[in-house]
C-alpha atoms as a PDB file:
ATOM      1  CA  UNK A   1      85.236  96.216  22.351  1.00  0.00           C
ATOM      2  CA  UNK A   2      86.282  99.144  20.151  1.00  0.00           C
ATOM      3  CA  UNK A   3      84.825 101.303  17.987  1.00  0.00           C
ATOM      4  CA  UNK A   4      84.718 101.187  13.872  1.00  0.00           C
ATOM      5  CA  UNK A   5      83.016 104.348  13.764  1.00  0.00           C
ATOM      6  CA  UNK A   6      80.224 106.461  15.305  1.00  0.00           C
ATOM      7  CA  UNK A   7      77.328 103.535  14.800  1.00  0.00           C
ATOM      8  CA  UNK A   8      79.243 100.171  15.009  1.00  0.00           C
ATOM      9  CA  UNK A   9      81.746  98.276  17.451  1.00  0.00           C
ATOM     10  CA  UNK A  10      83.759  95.219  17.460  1.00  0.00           C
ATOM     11  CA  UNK A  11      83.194  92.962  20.348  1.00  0.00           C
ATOM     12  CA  UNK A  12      85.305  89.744  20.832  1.00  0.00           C
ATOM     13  CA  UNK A  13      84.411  86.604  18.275  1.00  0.00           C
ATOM     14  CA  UNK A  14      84.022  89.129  15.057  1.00  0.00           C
ATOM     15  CA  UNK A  15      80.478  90.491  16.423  1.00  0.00           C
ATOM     16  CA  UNK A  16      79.872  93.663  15.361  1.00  0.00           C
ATOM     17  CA  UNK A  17      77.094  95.564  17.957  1.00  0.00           C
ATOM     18  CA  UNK A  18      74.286  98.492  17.080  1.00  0.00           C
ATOM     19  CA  UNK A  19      72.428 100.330  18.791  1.00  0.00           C
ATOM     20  CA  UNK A  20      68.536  99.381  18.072  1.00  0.00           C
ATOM     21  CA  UNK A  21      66.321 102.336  19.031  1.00  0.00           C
ATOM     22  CA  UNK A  22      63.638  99.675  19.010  1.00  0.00           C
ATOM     23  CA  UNK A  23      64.693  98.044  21.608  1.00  0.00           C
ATOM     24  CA  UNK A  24      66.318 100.745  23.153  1.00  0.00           C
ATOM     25  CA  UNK A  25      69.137  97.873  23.362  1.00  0.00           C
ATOM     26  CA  UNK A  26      72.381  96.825  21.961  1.00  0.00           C
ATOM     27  CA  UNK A  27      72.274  94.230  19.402  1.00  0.00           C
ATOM     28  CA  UNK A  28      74.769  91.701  17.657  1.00  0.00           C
ATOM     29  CA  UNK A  29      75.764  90.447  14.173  1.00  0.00           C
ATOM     30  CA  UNK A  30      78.308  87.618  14.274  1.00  0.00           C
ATOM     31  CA  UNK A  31      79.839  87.558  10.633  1.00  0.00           C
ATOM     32  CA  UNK A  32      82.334  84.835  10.726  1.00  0.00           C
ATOM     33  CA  UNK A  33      81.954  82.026   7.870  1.00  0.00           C
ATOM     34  CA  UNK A  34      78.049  80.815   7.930  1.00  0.00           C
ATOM     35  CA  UNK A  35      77.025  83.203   9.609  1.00  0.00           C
ATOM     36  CA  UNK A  36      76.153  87.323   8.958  1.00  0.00           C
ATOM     37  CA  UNK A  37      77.681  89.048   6.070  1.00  0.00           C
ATOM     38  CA  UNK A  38      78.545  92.414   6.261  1.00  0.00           C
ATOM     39  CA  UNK A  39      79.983  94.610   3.711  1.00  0.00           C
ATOM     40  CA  UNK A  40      82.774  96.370   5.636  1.00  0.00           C
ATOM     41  CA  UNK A  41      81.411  99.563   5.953  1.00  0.00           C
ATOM     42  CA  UNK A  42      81.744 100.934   9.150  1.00  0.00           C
ATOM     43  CA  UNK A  43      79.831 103.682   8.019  1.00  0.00           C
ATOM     44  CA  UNK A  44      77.056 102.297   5.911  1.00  0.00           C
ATOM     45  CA  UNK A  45      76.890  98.514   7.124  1.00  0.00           C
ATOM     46  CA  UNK A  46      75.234  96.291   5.822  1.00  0.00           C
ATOM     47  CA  UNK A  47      74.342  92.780   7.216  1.00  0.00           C
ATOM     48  CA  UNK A  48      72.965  89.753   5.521  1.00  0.00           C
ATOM     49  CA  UNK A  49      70.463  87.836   6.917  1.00  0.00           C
ATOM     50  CA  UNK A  50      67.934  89.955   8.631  1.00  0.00           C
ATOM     51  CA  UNK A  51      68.696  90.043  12.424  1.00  0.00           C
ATOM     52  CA  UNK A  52      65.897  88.425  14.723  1.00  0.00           C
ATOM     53  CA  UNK A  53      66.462  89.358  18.469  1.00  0.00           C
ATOM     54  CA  UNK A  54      63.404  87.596  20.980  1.00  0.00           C
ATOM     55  CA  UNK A  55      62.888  87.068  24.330  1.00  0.00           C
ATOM     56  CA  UNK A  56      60.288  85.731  26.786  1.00  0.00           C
ATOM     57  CA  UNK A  57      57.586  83.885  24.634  1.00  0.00           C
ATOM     58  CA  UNK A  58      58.490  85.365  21.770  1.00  0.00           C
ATOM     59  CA  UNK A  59      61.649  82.914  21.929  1.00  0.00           C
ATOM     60  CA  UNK A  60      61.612  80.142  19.514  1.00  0.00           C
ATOM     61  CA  UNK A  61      62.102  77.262  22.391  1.00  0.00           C
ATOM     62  CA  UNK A  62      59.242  79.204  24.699  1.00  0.00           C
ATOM     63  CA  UNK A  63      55.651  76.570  25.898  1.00  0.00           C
ATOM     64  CA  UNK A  64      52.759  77.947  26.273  1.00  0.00           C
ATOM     65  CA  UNK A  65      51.647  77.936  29.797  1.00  0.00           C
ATOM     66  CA  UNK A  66      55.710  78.729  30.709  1.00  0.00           C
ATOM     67  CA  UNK A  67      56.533  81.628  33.060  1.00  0.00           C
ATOM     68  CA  UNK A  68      57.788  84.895  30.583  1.00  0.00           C
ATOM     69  CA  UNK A  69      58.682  88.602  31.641  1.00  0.00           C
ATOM     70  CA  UNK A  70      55.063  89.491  30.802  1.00  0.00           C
ATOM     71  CA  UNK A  71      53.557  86.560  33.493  1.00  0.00           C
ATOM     72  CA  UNK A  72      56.643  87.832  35.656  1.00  0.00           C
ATOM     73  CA  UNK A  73      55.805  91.274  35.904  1.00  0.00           C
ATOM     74  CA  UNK A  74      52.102  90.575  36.022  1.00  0.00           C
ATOM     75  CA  UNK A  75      52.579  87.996  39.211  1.00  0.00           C
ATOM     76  CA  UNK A  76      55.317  90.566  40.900  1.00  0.00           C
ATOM     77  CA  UNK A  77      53.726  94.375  40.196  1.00  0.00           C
ATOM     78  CA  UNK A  78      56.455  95.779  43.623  1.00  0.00           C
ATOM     79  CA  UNK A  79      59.580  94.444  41.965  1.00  0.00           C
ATOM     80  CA  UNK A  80      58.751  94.336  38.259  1.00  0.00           C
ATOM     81  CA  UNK A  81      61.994  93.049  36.450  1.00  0.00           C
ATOM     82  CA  UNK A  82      63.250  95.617  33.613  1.00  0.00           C
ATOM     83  CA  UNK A  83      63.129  92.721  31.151  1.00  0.00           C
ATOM     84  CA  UNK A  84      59.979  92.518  28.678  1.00  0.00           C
ATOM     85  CA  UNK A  85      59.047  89.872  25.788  1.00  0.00           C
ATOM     86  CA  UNK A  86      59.594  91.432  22.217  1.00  0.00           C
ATOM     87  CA  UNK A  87      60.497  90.543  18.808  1.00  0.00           C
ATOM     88  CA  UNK A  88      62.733  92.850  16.736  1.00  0.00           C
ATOM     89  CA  UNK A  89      62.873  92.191  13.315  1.00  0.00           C
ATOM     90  CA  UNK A  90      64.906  93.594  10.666  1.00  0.00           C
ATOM     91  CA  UNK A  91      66.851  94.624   7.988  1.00  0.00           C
ATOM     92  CA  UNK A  92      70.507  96.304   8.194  1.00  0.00           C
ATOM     93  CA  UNK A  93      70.655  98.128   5.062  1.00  0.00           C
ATOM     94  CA  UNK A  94      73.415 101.078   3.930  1.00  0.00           C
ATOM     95  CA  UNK A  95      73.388 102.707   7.467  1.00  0.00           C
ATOM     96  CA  UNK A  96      70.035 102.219   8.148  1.00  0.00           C
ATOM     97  CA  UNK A  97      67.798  99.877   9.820  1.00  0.00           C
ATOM     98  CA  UNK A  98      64.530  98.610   8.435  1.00  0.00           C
ATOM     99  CA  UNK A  99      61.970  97.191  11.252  1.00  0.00           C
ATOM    100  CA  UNK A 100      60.139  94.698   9.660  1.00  0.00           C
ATOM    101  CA  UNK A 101      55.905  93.823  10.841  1.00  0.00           C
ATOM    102  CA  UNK A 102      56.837  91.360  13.102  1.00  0.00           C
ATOM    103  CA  UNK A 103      58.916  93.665  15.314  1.00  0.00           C
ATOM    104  CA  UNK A 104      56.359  93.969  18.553  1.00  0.00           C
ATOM    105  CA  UNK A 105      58.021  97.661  18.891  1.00  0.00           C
ATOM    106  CA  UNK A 106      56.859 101.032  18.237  1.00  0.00           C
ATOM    107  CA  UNK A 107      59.347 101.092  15.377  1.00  0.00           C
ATOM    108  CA  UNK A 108      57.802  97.976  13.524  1.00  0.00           C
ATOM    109  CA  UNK A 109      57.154  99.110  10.135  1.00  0.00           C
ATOM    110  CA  UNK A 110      59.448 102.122  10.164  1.00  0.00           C
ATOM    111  CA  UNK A 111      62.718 102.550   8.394  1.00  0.00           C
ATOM    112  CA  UNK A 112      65.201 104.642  10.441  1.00  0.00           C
ATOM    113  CA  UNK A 113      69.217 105.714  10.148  1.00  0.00           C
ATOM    114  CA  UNK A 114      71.423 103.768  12.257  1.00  0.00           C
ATOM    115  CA  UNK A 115      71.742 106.112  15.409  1.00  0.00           C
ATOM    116  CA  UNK A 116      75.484 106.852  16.498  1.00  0.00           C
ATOM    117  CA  UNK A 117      76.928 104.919  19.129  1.00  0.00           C
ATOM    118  CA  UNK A 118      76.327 106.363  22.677  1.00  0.00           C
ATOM    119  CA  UNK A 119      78.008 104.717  25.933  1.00  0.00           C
END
């Protein structure tokens, strides 16, 4: 991995990684042909599509009545896992990231500059 500037790195396979406040979490934009476009500013990025990050039964391929973090954490309440079922949605726009409704995070709705890169 190495760094393109303060708020964007290169990881193997052309993905460039952000920091989502969000999510508190890293997440990933591969922009090799068909997939993300980006506008090679390091500074100012911009990626095209929108970047959809899920997990637990907020993932696409997720039954009801199948075992997620939230049925997890509810059936284990000593040794909770860190994990959690969310749905970040959003926008990558000149340096800044734009958390669309469907984002289950405190963020959802809210516009915000990408923060700077922090190990």
């Amino acid at each position: 991995m190495s760094a393109l500037s303060k708020k964007i790195r290169l990881a193997e396979g052309d993905t460039l990684l952000f920091h989502c406040p969000g999510c508190d979490d890293v997440h990933g934009v591969c922009f090799s042909p068909g997939r993300w476009t980006w506008n090679n500013d390091a500074e100012k990025p911009t990626f095209h599509p929108s970047v959809l990050v899920t997990s637990g039964h907020f993932t696409p391929d997720w039954k009801t009545g199948e075992e997620c973090w939230c049925t997890y954490n509810a059936a284990h309440p000593r040794e909770p896992t860190a994990f959690k079922c969310q749905r970040c949605h959003s926008w990558v726009r000149d340096g800044r990231i734009e958390f669309l409704a469907d984002s289950t995070h405190a963020l959802s709705g809210q516009t915000v500059d990408l923060p700077e890169w922090t190990e």
